[in-house]
C-alpha atoms as a PDB file:
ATOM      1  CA  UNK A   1      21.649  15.326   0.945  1.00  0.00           C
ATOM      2  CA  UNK A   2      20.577  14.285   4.700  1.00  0.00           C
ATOM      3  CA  UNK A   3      20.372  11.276   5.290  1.00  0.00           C
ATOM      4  CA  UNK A   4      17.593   9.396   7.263  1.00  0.00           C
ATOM      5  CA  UNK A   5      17.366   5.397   8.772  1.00  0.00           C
ATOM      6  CA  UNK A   6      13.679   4.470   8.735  1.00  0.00           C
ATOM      7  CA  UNK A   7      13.486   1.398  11.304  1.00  0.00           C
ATOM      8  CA  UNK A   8      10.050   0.173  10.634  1.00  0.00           C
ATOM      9  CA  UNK A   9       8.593  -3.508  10.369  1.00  0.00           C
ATOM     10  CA  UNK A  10       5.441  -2.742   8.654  1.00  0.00           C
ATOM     11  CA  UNK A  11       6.267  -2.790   4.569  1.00  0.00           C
ATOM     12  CA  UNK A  12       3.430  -1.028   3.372  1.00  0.00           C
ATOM     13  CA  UNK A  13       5.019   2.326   5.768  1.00  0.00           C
ATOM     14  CA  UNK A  14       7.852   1.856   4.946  1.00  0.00           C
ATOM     15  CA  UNK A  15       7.679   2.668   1.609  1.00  0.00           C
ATOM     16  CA  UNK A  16       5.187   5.047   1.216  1.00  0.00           C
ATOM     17  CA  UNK A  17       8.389   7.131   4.031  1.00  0.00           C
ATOM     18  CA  UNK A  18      10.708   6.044   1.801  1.00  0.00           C
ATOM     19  CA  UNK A  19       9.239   7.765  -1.364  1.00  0.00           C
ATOM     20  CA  UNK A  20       7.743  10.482   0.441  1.00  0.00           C
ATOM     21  CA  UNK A  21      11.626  11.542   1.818  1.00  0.00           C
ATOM     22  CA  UNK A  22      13.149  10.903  -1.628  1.00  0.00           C
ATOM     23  CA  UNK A  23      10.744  13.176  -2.680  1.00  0.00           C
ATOM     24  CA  UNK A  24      12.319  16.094  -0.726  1.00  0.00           C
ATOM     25  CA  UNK A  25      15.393  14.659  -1.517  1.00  0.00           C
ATOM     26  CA  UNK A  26      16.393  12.447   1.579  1.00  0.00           C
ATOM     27  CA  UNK A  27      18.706   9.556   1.249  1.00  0.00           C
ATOM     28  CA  UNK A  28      16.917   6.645   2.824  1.00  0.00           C
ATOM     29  CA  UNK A  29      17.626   3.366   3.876  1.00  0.00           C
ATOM     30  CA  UNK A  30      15.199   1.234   5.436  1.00  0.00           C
ATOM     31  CA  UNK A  31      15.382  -1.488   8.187  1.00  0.00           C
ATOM     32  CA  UNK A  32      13.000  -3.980  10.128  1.00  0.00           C
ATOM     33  CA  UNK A  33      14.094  -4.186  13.561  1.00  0.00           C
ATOM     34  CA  UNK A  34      16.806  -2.998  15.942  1.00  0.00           C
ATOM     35  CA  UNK A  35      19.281  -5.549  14.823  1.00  0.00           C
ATOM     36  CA  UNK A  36      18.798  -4.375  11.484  1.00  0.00           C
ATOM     37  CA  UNK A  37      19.278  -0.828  12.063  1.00  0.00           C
ATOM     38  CA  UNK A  38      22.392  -1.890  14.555  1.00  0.00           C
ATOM     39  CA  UNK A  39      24.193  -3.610  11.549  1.00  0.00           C
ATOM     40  CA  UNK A  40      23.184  -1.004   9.166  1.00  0.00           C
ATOM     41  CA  UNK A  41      25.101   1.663  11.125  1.00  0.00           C
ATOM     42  CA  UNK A  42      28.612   0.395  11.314  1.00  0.00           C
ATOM     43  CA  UNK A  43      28.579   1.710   7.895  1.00  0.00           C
ATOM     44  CA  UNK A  44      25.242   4.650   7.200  1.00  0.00           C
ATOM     45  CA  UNK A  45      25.828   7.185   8.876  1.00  0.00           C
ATOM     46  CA  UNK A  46      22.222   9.041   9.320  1.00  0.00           C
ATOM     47  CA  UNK A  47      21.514  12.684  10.526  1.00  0.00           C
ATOM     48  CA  UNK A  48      18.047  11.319  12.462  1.00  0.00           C
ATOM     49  CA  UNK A  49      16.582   7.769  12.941  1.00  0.00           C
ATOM     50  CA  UNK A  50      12.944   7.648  12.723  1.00  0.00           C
ATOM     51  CA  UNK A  51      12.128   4.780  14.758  1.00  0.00           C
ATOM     52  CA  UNK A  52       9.569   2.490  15.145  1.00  0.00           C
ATOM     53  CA  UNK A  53       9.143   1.204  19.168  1.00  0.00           C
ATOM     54  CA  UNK A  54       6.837  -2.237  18.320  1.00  0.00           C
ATOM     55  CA  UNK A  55       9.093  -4.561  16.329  1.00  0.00           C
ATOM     56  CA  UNK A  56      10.111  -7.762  15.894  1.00  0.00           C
ATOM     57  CA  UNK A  57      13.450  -9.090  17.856  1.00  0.00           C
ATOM     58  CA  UNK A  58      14.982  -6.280  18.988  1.00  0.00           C
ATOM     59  CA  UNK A  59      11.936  -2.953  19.790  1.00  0.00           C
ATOM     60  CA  UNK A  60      12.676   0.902  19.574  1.00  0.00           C
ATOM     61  CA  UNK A  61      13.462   1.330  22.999  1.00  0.00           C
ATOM     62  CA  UNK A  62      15.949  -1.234  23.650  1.00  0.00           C
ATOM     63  CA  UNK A  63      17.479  -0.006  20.115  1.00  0.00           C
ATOM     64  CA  UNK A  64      17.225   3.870  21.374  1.00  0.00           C
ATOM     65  CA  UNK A  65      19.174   3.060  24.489  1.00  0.00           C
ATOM     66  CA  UNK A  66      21.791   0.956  23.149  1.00  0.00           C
ATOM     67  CA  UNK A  67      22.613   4.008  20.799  1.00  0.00           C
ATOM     68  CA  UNK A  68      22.595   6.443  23.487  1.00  0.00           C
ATOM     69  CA  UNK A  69      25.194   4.617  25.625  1.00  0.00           C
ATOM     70  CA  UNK A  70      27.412   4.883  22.032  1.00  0.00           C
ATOM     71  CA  UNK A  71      29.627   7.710  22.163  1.00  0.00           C
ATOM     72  CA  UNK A  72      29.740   7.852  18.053  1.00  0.00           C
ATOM     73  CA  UNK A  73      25.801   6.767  17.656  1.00  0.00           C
ATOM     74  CA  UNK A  74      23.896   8.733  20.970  1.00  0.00           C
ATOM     75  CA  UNK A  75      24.804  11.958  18.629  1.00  0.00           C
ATOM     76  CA  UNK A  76      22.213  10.920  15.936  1.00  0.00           C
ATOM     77  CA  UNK A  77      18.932  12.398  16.627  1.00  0.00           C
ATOM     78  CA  UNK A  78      15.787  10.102  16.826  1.00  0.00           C
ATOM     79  CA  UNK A  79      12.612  10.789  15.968  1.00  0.00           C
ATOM     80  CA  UNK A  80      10.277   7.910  17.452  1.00  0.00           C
ATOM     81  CA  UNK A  81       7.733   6.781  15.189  1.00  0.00           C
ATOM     82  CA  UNK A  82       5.035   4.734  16.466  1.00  0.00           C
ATOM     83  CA  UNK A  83       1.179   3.722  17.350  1.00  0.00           C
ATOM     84  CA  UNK A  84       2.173   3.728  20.722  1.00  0.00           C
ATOM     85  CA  UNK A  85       0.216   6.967  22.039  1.00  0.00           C
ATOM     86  CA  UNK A  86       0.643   6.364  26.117  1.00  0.00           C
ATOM     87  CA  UNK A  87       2.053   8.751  28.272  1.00  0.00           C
ATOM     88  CA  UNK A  88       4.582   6.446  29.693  1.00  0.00           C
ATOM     89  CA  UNK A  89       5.478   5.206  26.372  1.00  0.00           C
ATOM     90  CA  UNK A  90       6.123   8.805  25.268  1.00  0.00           C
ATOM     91  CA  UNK A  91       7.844   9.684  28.671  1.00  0.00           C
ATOM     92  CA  UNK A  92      10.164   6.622  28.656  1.00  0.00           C
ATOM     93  CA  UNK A  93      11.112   7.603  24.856  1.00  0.00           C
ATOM     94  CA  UNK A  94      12.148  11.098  25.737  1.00  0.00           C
ATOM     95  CA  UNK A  95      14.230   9.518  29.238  1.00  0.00           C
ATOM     96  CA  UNK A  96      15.947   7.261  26.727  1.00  0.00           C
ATOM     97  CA  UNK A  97      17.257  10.456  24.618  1.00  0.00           C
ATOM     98  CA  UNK A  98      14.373  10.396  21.850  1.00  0.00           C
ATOM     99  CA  UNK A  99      14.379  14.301  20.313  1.00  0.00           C
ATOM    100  CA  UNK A 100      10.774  13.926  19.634  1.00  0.00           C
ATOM    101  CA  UNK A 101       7.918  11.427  19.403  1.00  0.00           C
ATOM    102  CA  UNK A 102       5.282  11.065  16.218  1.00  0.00           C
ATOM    103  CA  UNK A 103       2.338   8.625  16.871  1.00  0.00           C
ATOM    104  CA  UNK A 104       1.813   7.960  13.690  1.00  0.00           C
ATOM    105  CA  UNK A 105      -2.224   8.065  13.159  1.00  0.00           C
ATOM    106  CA  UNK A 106      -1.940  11.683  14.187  1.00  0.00           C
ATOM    107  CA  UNK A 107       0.163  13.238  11.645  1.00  0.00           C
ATOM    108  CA  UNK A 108       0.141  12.897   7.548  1.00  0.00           C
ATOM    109  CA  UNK A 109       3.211  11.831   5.431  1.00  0.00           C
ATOM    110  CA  UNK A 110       3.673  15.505   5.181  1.00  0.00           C
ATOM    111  CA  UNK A 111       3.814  16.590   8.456  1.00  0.00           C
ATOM    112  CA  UNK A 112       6.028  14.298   9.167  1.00  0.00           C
ATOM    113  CA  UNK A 113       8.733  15.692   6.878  1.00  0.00           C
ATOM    114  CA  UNK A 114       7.953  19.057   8.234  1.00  0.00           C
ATOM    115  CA  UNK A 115       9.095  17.639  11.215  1.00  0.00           C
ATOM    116  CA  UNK A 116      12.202  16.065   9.893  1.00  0.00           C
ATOM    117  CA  UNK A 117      13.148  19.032   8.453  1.00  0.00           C
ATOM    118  CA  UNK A 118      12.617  21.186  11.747  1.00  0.00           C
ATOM    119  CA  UNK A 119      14.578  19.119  13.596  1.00  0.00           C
ATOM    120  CA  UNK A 120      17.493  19.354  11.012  1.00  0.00           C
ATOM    121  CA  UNK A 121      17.398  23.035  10.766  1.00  0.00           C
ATOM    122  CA  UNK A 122      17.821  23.041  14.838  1.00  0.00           C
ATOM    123  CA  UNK A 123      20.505  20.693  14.847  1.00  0.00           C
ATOM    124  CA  UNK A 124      22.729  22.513  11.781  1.00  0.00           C
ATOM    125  CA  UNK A 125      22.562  25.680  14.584  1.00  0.00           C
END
């Protein structure tokens, strides 16, 4: 069962994400903020962080880079998840290692998981 880390402040997203990958059968745990999701991975080991960048404490970018420069952690692929539709925003993301970018009001619950999913398959090859 893959296994995904949803970093995401806002409650109400976070679990409609939750159910909606549980649904395909994704193991899911859920976290508020960078610090969270730091903590959370000395021990869950995810295949792909879907990260929020505009959070309390510690944001998605400063997260994404602190993984990167992890030799265990800058393997796991992240999928940012955000409002945030800017260029530089999206630019920045991919400098920092981000596989893709999802502004969120663009793309349904399912799409989303199609997009999860596609960037599994490429990483199993």
């Amino acid at each position: 069962m893959p296994k995904i880390l949803l970093v995401e402040d806002d409650q109400f997203i976070a679990q409609l994400y939750s159910e909606k990958f549980s649904k395909f059968h994704y193991e899911t745990e859920v976290v508020r903020d960078g610090f969270e999701a730091l903590e959370i991975l000395k021990k869950y080991k995810p295949d792909l962080i879907l990260l929020d960048i505009v959070m309390p404490k510690m944001d998605g970018f400063e997260f994404l880079a602190h993984i990167k420069r992890d030799d265990l952690l800058k393997k796991i692929l992240v999928l940012m998840f955000t409002n945030l539709s800017d260029k530089a925003d999206i630019e920045k993301a991919k400098s920092l290692g981000a596989e893709s970018y999802i502004i969120k009001s663009h793309f349904t619950p399912a799409e989303v998981v199609d997009r999860v999913n596609i960037l599994l398959k490429r990483k199993s090859h």
